[in-house]
N, C-alpha and C. Protein backbone atom coordinates (compact mmCIF):
# COMPACT_ATOMS: atom_id res chain seq x y z
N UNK A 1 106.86 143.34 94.50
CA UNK A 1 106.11 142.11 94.59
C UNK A 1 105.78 141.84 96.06
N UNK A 2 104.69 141.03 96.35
CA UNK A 2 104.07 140.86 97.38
C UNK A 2 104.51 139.63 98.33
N UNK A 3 104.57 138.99 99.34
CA UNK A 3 104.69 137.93 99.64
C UNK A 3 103.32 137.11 100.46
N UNK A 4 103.31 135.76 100.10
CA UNK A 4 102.43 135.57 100.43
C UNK A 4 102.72 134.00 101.06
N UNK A 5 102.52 133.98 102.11
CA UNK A 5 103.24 132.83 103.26
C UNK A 5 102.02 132.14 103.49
N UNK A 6 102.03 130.72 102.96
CA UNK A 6 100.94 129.79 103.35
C UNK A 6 101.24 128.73 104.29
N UNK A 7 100.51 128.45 105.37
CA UNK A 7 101.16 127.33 106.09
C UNK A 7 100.87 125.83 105.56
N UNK A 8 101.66 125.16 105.13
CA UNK A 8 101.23 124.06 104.19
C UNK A 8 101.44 122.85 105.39
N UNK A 9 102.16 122.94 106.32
CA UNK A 9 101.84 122.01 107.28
C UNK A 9 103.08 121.33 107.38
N UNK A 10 104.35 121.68 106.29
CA UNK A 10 105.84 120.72 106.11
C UNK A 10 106.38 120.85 107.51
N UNK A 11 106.85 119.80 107.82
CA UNK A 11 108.05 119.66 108.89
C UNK A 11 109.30 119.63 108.50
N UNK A 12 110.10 119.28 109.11
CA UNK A 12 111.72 118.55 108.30
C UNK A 12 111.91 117.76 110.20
N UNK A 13 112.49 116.55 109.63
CA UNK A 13 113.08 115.69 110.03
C UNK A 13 114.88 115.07 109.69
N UNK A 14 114.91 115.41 110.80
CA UNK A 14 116.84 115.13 110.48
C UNK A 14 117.05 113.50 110.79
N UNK A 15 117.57 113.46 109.49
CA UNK A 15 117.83 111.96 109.45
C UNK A 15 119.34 111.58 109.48
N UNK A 16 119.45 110.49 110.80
CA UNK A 16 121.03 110.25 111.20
C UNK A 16 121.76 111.38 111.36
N UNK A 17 121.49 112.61 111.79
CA UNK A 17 122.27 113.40 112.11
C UNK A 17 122.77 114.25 110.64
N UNK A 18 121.67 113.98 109.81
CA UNK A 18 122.90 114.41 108.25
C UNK A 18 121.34 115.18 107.53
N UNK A 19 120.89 114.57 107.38
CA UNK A 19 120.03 114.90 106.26
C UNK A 19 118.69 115.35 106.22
N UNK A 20 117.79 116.42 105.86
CA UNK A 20 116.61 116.67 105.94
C UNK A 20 115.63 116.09 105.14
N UNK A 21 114.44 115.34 105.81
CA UNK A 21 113.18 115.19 105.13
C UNK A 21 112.38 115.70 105.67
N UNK A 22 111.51 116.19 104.33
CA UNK A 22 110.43 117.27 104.52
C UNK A 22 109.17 116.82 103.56
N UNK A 23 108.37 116.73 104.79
CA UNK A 23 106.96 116.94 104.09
C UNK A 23 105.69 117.07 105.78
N UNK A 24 104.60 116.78 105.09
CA UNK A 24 103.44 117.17 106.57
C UNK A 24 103.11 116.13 106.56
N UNK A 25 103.32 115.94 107.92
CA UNK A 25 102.75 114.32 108.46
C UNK A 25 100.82 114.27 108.75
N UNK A 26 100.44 115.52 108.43
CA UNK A 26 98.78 115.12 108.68
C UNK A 26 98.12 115.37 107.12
N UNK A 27 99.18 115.10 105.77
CA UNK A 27 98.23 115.33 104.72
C UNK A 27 98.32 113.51 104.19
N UNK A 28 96.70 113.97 104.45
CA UNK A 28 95.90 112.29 104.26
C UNK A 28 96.41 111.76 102.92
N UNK A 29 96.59 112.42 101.87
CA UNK A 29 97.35 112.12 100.74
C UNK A 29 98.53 111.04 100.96
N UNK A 30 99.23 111.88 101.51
CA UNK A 30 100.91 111.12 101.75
C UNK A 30 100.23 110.37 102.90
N UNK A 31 99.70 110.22 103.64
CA UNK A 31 99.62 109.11 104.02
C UNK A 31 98.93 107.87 103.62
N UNK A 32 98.06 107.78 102.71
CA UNK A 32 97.38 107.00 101.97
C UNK A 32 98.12 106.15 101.00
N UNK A 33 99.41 107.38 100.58
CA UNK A 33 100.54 106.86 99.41
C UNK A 33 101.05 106.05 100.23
N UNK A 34 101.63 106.43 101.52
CA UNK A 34 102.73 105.81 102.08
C UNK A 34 102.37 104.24 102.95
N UNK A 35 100.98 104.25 103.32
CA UNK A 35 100.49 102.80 103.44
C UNK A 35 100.17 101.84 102.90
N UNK A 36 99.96 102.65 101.29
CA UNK A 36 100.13 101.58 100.12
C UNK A 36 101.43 100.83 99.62
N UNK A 37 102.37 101.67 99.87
CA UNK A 37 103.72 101.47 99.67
C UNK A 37 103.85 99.81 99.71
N UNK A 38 103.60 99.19 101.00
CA UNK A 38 103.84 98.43 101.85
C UNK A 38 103.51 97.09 100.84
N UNK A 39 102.25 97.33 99.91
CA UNK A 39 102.44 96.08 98.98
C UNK A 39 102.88 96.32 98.17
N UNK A 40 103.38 97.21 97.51
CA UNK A 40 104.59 97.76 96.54
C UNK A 40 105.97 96.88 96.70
N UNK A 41 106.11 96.87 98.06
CA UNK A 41 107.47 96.85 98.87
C UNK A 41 107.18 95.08 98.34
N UNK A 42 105.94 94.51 99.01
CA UNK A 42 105.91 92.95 98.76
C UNK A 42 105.87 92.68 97.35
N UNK A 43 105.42 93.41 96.23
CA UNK A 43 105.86 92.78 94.73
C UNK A 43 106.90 92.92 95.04
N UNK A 44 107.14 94.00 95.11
CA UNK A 44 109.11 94.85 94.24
C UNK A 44 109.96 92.96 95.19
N UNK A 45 109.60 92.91 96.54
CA UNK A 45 110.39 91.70 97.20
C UNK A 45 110.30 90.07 96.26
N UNK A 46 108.60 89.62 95.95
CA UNK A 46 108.79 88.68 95.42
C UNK A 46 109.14 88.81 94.13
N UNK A 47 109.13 89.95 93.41
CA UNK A 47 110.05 89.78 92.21
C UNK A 47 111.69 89.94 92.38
N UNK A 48 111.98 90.08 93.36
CA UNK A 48 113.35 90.38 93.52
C UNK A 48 113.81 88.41 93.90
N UNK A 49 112.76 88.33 94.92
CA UNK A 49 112.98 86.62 95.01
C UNK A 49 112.77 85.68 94.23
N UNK A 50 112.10 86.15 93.14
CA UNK A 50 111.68 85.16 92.22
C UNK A 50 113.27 85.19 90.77
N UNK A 51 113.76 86.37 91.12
CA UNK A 51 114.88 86.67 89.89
C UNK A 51 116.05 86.67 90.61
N UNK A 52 116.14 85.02 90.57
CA UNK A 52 117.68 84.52 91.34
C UNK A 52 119.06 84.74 90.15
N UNK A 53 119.80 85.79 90.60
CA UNK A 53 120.91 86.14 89.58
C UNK A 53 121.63 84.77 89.45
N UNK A 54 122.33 84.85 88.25
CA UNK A 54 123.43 83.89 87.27
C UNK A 54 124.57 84.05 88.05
N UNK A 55 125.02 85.62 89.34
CA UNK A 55 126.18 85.23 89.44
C UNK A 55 126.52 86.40 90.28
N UNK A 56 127.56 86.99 91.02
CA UNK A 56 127.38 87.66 91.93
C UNK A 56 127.23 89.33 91.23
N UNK A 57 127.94 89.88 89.97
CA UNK A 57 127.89 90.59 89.52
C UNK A 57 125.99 91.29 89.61
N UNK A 58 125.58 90.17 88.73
CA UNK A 58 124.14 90.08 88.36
C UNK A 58 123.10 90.35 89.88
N UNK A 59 123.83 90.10 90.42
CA UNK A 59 122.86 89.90 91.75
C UNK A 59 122.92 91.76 92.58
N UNK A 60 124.23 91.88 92.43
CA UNK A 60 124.19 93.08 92.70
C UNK A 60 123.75 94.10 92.10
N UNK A 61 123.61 94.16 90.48
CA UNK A 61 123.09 94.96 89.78
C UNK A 61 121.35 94.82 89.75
N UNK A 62 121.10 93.30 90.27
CA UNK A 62 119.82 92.93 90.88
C UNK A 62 119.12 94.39 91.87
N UNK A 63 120.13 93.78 92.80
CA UNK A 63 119.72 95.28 94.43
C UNK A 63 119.39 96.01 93.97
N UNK A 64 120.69 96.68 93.03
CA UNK A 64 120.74 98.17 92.94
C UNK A 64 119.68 98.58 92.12
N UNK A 65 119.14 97.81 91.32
CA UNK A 65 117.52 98.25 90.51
C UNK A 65 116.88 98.40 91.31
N UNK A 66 116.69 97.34 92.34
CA UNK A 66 116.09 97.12 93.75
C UNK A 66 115.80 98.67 94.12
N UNK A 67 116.76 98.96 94.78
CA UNK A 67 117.07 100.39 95.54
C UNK A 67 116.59 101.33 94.69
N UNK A 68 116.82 101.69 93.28
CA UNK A 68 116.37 102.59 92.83
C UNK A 68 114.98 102.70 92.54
N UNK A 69 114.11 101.17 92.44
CA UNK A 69 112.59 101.34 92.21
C UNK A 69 111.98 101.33 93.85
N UNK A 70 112.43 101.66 94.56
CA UNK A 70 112.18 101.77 96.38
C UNK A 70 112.33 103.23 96.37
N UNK A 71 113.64 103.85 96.30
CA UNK A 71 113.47 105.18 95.93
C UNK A 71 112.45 106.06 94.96
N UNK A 72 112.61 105.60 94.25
CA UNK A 72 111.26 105.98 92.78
C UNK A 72 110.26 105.96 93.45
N UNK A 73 109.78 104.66 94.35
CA UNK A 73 108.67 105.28 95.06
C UNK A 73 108.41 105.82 96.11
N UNK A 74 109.25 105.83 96.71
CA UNK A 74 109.46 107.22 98.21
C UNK A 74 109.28 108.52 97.71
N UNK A 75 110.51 108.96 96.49
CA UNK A 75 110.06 110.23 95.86
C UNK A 75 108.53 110.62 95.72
N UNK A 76 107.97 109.66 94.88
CA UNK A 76 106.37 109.35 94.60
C UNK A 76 105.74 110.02 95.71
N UNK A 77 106.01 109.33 97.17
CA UNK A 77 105.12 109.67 98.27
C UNK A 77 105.78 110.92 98.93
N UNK A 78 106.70 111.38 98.88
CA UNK A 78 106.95 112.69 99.61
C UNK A 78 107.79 113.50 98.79
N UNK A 79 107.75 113.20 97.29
CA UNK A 79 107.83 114.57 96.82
C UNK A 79 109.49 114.74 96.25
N UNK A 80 109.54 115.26 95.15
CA UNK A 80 111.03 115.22 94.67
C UNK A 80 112.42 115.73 95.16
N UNK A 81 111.61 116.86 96.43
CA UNK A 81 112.43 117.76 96.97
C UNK A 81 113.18 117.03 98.04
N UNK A 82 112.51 115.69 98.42
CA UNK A 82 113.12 114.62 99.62
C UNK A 82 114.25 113.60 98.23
N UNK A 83 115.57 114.25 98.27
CA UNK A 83 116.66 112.75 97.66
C UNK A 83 116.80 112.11 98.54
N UNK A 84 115.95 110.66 98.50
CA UNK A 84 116.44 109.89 99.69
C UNK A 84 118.19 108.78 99.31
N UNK A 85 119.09 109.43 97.91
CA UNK A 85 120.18 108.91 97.99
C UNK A 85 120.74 110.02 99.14
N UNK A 86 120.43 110.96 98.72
CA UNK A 86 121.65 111.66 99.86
C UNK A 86 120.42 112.02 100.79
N UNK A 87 119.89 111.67 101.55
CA UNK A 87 119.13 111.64 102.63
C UNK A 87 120.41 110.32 103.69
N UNK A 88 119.97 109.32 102.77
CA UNK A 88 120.53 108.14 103.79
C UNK A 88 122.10 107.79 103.02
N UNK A 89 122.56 109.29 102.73
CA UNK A 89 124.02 109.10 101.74
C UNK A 89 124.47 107.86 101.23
N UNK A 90 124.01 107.51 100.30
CA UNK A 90 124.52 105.98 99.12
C UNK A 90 123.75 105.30 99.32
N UNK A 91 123.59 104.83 101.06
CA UNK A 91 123.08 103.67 101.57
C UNK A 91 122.03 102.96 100.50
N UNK A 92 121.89 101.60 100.12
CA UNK A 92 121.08 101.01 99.11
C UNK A 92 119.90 100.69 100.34
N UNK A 93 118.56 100.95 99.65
CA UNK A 93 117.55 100.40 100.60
C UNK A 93 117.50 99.11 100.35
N UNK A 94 118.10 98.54 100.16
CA UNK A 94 118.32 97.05 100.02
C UNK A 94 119.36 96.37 100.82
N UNK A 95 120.03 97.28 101.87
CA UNK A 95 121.08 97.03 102.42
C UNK A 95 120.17 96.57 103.71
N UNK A 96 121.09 95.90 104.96
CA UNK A 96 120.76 95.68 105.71
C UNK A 96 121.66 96.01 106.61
N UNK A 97 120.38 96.70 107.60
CA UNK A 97 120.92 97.36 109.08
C UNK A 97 121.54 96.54 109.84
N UNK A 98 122.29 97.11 110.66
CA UNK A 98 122.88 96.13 112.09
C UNK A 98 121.63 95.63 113.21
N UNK A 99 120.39 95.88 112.87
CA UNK A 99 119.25 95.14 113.60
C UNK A 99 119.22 93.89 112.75
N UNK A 100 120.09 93.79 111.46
CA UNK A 100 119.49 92.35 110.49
C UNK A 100 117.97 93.13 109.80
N UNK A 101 117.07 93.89 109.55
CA UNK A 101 116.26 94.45 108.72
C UNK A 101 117.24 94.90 107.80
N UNK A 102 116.17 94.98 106.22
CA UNK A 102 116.95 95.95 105.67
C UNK A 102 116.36 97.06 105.54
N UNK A 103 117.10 97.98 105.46
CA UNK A 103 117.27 99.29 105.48
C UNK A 103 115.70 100.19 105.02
N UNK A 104 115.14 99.64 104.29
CA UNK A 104 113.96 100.63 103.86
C UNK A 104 112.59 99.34 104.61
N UNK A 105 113.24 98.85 105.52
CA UNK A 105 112.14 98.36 106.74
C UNK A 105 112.18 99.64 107.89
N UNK A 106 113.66 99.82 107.88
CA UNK A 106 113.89 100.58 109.49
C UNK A 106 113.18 102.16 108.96
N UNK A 107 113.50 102.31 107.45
CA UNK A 107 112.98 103.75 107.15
C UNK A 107 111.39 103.78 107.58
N UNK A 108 110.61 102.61 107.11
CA UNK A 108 108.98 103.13 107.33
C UNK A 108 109.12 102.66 108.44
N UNK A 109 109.29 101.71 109.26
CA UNK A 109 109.03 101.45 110.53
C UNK A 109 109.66 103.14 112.13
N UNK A 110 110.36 103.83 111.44
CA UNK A 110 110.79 105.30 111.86
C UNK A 110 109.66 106.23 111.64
N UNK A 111 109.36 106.22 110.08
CA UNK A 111 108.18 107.14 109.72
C UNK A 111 106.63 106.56 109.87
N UNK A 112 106.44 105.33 110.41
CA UNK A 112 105.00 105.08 110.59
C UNK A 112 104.43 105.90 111.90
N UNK A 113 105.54 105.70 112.97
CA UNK A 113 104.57 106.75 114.17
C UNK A 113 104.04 108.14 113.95
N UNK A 114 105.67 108.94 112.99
CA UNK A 114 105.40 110.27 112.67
C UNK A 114 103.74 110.51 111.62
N UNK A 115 103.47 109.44 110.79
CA UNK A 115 102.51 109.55 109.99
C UNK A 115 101.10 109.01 110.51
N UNK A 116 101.02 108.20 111.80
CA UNK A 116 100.33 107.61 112.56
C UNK A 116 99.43 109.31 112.99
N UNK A 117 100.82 109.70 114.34
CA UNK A 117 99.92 110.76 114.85
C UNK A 117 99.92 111.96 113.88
N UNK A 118 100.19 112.07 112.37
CA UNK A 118 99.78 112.88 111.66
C UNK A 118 97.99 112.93 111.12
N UNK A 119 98.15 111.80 111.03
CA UNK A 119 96.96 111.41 110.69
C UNK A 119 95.87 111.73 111.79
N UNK A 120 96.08 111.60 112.82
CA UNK A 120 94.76 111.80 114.01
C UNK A 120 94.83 112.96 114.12
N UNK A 121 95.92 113.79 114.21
CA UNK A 121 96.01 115.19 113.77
C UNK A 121 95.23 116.07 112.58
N UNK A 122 95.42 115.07 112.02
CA UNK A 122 94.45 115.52 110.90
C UNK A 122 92.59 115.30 111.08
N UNK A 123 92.38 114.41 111.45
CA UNK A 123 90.97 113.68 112.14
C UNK A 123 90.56 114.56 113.33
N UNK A 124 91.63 114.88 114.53
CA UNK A 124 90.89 115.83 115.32
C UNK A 124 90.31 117.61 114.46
N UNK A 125 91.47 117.86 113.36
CA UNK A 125 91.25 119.26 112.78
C UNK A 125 89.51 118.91 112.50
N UNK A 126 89.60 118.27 111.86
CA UNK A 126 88.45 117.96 111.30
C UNK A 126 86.93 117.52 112.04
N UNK A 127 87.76 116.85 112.97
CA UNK A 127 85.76 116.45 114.15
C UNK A 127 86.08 118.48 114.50
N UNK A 128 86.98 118.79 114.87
CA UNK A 128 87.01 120.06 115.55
C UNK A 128 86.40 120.94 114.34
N UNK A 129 86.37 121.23 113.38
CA UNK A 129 85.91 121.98 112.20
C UNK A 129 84.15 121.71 112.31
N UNK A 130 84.26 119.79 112.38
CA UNK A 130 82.76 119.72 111.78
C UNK A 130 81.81 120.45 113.15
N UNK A 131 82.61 120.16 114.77
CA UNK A 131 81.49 120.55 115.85
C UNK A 131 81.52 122.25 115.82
N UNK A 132 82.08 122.41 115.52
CA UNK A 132 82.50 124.45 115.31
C UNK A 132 81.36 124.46 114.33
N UNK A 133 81.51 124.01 113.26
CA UNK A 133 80.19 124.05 112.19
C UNK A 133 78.90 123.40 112.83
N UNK A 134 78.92 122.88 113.28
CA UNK A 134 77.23 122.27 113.88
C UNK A 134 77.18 123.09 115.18
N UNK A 135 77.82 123.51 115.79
CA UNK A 135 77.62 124.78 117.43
C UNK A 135 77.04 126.57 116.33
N UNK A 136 77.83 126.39 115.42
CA UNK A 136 77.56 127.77 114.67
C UNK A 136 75.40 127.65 114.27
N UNK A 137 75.40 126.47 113.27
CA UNK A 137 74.33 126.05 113.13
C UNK A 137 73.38 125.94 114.25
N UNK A 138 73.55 125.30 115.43
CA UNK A 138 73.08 125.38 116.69
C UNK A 138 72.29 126.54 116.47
N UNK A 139 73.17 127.51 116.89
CA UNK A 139 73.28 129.28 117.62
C UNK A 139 72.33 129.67 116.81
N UNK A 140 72.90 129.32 114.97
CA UNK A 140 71.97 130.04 114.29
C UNK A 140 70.55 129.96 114.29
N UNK A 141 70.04 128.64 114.15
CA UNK A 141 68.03 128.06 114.67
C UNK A 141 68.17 129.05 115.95
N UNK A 142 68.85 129.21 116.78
CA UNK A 142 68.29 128.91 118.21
C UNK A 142 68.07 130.79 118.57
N UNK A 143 69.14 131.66 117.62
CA UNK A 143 68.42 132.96 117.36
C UNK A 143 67.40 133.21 116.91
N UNK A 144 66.72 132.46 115.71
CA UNK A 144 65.24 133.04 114.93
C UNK A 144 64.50 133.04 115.79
């Protein structure tokens, strides 16, 4: 059998010293997913604020749905092969950091730069593709 090595563009990123996430920070896809997220994040919040638990039990089993429909959609945007339980080991994205954020604030606010200059990365490939294609075109009129 043959091998056949495509460059798909994945990185990996070590998170806290423990854990790998992997995906390509210039596919416009995942980044399109991952800026939508952000009003995802504001339902998933006012329904979480609007469903004041009966009692502390309730409240915690509240989060932890919490955390798992935050995860559900991270998977969504980068892919099944990223577990973000054992990425950020247990940690609930509903927890809150020692900045006072919680926890799946500090995650996109980490991954917005990486997906920022993915993205212009992706925009220069592309002005660079389209002037390579219009210099080719050029050349070509400018032979007949």
């Amino acid at each position: 059998m043959q091998n056949l090595t495509i460059d798909t563009g994945m990185q990996e990123f070590c998170v806290n010293g423990r854990g790998v996430l992997r995906f390509n920070p210039a596919d416009p896809n995942l980044y399109h997913r991952f800026f939508a997220l952000g009003a995802q994040l504001d339902a998933l919040d006012a329904e979480l604020t609007a469903r004041t638990p009966a009692d502390d039990a309730e409240g915690l089993a509240l989060l932890a749905e919490y955390d798992g429909k935050i995860k559900a959609l991270l998977t969504e945007i980068f892919g099944a092969h990223n577990d973000f339980d054992t990425l950020l080991e247990g940690v609930s994205l509903a927890a809150v950091g020692q900045n006072g954020k919680r926890v799946v604030q500090n995650l996109l606010e980490a991954l917005t730069p990486v997906l920022q200059a993915g993205a212009e990365q992706h925009l220069q490939a592309v002005a660079e593709a389209a002037a390579a294609e219009a210099d080719a075109a050029r050349a070509q009129r400018q032979s007949r």
